[in-house]
C-alpha atoms as a PDB file:
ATOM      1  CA  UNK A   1       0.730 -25.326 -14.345  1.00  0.00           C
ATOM      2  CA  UNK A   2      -2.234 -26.098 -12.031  1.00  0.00           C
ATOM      3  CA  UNK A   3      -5.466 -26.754 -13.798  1.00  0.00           C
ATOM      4  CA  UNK A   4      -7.924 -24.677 -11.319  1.00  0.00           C
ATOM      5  CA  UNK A   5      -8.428 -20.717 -13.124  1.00  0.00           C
ATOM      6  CA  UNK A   6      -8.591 -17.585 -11.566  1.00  0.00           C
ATOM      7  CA  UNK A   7     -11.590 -15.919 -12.514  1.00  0.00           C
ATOM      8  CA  UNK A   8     -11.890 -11.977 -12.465  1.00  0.00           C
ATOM      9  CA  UNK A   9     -14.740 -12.687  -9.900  1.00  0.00           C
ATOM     10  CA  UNK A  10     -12.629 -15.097  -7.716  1.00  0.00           C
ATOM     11  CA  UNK A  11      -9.839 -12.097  -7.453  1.00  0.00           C
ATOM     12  CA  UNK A  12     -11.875  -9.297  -7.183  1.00  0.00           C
ATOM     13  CA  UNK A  13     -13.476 -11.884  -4.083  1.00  0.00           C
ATOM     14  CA  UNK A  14     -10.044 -12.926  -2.506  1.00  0.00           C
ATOM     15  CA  UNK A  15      -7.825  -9.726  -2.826  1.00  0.00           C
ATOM     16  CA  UNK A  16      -8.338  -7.310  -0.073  1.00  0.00           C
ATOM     17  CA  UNK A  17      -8.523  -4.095  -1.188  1.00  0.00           C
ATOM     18  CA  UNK A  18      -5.489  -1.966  -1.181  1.00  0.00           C
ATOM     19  CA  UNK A  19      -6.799   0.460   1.600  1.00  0.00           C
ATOM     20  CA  UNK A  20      -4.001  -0.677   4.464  1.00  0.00           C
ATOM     21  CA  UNK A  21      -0.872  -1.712   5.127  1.00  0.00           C
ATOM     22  CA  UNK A  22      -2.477  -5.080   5.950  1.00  0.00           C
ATOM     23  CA  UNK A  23      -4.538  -5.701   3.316  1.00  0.00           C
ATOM     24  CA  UNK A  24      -1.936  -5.462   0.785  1.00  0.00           C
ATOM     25  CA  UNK A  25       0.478  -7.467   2.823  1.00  0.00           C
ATOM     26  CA  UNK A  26      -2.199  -9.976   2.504  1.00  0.00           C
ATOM     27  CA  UNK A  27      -2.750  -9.414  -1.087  1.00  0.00           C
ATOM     28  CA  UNK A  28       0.910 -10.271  -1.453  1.00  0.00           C
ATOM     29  CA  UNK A  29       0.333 -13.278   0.518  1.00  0.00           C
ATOM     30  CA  UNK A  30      -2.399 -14.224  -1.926  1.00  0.00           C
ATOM     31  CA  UNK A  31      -0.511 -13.448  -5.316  1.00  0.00           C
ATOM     32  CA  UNK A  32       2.546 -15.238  -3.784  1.00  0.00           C
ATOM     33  CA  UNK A  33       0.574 -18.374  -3.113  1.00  0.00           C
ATOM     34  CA  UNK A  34      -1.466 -18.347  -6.502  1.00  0.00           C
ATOM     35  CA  UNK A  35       2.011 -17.835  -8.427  1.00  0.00           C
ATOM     36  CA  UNK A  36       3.927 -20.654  -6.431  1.00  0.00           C
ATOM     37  CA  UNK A  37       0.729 -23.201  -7.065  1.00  0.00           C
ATOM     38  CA  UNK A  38       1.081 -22.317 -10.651  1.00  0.00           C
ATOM     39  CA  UNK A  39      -2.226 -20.046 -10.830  1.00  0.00           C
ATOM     40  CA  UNK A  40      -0.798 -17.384 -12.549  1.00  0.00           C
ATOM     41  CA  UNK A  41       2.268 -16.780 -14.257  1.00  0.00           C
ATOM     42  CA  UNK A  42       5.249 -14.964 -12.956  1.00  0.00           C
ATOM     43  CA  UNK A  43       5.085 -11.977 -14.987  1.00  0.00           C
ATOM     44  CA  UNK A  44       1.337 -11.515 -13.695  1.00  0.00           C
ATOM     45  CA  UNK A  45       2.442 -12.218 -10.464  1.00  0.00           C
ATOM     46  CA  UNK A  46       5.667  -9.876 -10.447  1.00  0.00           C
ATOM     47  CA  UNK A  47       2.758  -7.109 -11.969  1.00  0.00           C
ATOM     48  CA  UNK A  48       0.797  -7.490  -9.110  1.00  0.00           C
ATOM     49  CA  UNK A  49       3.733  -7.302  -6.636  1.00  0.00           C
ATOM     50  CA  UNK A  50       4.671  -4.295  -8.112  1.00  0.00           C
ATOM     51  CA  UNK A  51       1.055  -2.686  -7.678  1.00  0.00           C
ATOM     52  CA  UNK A  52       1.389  -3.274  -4.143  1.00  0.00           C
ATOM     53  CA  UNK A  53       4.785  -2.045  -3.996  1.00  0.00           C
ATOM     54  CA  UNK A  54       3.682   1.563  -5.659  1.00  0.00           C
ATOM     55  CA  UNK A  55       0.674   1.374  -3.060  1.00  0.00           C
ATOM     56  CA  UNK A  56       3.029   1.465  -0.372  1.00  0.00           C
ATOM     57  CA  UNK A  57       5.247   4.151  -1.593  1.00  0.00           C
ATOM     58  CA  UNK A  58       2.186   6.314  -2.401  1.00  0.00           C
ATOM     59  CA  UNK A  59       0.952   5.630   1.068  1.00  0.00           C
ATOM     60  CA  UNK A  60       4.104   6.603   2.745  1.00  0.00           C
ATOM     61  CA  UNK A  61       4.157   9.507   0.861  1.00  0.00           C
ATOM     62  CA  UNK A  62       0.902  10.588   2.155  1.00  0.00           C
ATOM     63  CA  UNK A  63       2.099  10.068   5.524  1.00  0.00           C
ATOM     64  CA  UNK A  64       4.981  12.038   5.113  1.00  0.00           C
ATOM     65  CA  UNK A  65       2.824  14.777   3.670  1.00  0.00           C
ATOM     66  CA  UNK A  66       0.432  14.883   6.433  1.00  0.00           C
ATOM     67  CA  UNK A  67       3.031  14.910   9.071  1.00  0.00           C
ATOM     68  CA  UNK A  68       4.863  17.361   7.476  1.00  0.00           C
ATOM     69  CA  UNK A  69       1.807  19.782   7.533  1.00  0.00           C
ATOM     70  CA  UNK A  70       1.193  18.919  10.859  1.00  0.00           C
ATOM     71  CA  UNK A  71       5.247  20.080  11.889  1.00  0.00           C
ATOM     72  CA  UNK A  72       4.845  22.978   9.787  1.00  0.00           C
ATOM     73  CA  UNK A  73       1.666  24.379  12.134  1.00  0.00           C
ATOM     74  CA  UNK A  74       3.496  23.299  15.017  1.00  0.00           C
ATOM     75  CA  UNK A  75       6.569  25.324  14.131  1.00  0.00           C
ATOM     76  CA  UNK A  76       4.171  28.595  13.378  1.00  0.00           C
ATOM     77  CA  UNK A  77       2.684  28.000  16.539  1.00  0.00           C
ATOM     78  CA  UNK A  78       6.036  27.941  18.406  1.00  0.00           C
ATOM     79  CA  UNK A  79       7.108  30.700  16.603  1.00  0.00           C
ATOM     80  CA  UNK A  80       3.935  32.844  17.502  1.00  0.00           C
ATOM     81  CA  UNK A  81       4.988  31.892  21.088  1.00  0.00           C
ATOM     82  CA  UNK A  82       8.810  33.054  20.608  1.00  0.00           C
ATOM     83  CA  UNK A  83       7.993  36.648  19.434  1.00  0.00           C
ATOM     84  CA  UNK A  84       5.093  37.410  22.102  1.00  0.00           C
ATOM     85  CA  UNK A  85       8.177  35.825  24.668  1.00  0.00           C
ATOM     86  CA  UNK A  86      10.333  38.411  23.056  1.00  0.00           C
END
C-alpha cells in the first residue's frame, strides 16, 4: 500500500465533476490510477466505478427521454399535416 493519503480535499480537487461523459471518463481514469498505486482500496475503488457507471445509465436515460419527447412532437406534427392532406 502506498504511503501518500487521499484527503477529502485532494478528491473533491482532482475528480471532475460528474456533469459529462468526459469528466467521468476521467474520473475513472483517476480512481483507476489511485487504486493501481495502492491509494485506495479495491472495494473503494470498485464503489466509485460503480458511481460512474449509474451516472452514465442515468444520463442515457435522460437522453432517451428527451429524444423521445422530441419524436413524439414530431409525430403530432406529421400527423396534423396528414389529416389537413386528407
Amino acid at each position: 500500500m502506498a504511503t501518500d493519503k487521499l484527503t477529502v480535499a485532494k478528491v473533491e480537487r482532482d475528480l471532475p465533476p460528474m456533469t459529462t461523459p468526459e469528466n467521468v471518463k476521467l474520473r475513472l481514469e483517476l480512481i483507476q490510477n489511485w487504486a493501481l498505486g495502492g491509494l485506495v482500496p479495491g472495494a473503494v475503488a470498485g464503489a466509485a466505478v460503480r458511481a460512474c457507471e449509474v451516472w452514465y445509465r442515468v444520463n442515457d436515460l435522460q437522453h432517451d427521454r428527451e429524444r423521445t419527447r422530441e419524436l413524439e412532437k414530431r409525430l403530432k406534427e406529421l400527423q396534423k399535416e396528414l389529416n389537413k392532406a386528407r
